[in-house]
C-alpha atoms as a PDB file:
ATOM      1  CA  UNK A   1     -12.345 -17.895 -19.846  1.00  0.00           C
ATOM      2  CA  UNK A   2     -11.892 -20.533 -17.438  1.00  0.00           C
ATOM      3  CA  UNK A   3      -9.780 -22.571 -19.657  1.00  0.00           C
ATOM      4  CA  UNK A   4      -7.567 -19.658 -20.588  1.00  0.00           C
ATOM      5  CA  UNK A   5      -7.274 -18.847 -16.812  1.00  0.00           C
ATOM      6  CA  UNK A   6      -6.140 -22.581 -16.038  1.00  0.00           C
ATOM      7  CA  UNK A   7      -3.627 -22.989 -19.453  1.00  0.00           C
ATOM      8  CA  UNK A   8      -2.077 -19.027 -17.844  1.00  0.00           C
ATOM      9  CA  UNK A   9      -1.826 -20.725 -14.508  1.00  0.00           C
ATOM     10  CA  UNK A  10      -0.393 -24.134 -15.487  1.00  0.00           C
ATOM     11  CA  UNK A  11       1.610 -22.574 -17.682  1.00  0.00           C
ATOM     12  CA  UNK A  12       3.817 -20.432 -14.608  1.00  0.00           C
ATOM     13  CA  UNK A  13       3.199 -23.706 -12.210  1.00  0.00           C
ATOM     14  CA  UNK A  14       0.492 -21.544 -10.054  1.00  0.00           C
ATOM     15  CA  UNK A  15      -0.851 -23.455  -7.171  1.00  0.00           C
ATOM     16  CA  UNK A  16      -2.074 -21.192  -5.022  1.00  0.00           C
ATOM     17  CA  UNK A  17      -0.066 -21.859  -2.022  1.00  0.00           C
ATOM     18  CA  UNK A  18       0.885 -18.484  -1.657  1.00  0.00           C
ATOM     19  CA  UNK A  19      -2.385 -17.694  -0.346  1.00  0.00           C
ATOM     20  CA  UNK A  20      -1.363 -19.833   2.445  1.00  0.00           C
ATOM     21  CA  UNK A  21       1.502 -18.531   3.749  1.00  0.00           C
ATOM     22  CA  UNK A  22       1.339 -16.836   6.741  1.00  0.00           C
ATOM     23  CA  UNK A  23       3.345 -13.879   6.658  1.00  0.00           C
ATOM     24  CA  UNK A  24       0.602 -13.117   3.472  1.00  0.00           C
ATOM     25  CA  UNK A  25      -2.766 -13.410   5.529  1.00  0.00           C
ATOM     26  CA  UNK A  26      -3.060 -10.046   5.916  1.00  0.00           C
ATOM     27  CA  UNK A  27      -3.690  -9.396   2.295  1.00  0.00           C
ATOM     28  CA  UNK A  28      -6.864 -11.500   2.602  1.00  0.00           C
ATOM     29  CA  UNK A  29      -7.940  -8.652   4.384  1.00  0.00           C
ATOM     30  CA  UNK A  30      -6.380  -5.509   3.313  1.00  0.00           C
ATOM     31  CA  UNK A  31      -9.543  -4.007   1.185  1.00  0.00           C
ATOM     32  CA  UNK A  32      -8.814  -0.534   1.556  1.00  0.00           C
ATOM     33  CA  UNK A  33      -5.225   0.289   0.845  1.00  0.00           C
ATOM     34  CA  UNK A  34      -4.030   3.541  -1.001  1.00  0.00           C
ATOM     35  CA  UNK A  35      -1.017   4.301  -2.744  1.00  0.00           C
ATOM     36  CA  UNK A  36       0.910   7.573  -1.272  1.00  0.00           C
ATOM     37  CA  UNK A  37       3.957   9.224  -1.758  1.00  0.00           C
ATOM     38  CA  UNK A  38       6.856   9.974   0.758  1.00  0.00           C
ATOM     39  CA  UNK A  39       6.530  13.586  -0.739  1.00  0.00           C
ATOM     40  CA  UNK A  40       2.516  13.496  -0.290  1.00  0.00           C
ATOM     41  CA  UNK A  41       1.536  17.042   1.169  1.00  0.00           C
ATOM     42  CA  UNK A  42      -1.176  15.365   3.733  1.00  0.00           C
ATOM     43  CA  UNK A  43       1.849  13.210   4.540  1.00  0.00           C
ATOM     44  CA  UNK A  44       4.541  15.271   4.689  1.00  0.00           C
ATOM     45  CA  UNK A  45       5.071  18.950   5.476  1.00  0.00           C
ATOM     46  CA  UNK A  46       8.261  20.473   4.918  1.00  0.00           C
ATOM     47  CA  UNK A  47       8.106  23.199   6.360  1.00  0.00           C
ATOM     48  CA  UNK A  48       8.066  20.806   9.921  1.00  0.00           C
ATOM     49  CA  UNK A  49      11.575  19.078   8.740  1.00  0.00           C
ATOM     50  CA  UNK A  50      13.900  17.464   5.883  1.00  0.00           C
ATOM     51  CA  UNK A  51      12.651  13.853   6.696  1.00  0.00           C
ATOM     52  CA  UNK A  52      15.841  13.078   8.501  1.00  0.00           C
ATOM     53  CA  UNK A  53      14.757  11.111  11.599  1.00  0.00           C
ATOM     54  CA  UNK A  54      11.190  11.239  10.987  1.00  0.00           C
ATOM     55  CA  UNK A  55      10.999  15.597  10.923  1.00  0.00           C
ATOM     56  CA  UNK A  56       8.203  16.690   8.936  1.00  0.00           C
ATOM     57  CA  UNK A  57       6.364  13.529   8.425  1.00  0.00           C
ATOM     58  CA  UNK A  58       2.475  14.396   9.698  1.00  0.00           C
ATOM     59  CA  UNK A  59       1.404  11.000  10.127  1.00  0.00           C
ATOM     60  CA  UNK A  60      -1.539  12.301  12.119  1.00  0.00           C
ATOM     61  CA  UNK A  61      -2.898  14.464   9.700  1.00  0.00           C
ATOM     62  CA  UNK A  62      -2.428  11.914   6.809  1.00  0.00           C
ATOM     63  CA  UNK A  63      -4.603   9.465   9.027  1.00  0.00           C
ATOM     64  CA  UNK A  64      -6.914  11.789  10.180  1.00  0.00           C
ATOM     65  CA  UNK A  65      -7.758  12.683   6.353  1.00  0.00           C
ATOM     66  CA  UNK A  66      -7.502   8.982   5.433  1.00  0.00           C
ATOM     67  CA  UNK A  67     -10.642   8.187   7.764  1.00  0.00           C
ATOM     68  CA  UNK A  68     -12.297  11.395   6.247  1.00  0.00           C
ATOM     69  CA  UNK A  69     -12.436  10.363   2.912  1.00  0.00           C
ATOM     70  CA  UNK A  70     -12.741   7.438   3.356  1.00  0.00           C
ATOM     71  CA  UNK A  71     -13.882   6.128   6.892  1.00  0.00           C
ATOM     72  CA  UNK A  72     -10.236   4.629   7.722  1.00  0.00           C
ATOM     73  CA  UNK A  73      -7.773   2.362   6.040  1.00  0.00           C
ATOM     74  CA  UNK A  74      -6.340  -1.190   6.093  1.00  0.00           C
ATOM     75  CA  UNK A  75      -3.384  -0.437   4.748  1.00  0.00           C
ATOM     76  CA  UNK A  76      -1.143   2.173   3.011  1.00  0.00           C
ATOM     77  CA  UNK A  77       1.310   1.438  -0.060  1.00  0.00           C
ATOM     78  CA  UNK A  78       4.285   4.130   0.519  1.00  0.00           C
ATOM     79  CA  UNK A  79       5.671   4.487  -2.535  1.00  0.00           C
ATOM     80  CA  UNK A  80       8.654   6.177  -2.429  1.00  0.00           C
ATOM     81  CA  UNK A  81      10.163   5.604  -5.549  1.00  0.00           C
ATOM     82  CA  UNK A  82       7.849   6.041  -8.345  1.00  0.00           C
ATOM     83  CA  UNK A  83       8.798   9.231  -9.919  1.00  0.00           C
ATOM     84  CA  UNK A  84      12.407   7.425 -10.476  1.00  0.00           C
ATOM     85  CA  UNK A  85      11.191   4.632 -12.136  1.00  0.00           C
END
């Protein structure tokens, strides 16, 4: 295994120094980071607003059931995209 994993990263010139860059740090510490959608009903409500300069977005709900499931976040992935892939 641990010659496979050093022949993979030879083999795309992996040194690691992306763990060093600073603008990535945070990731060292990110542990709890789930993926939502712009569209997610916890999220967004559209009954509130379209979206267009931030109407309907319930960013206070969406946190508040974040730290219920789960006791808070580090992080969020908003996806926007992924049903147009």
């Amino acid at each position: 295994m641990q010659t496979m994993r050093t022949a993979c990263q030879a083999s795309i010139g992996f040194n690691g120094s992306a763990f060093e860059l600073d603008a990535l740090k945070w990731t060292q510490t990110s542990y709890m980071q789930p993926q939502s959608h712009t569209y997610d009903r916890f999220l967004f409500d559209p009954a509130l607003g379209n979206g267009i300069d931030g109407s309907g977005y319930t960013v206070d709900r969406f946190l508040d059931d974040l730290i219920a499931r789960y006791g808070g976040i580090d992080s969020v992935l908003l996806w926007p995209t992924y049903t147009n892939l």
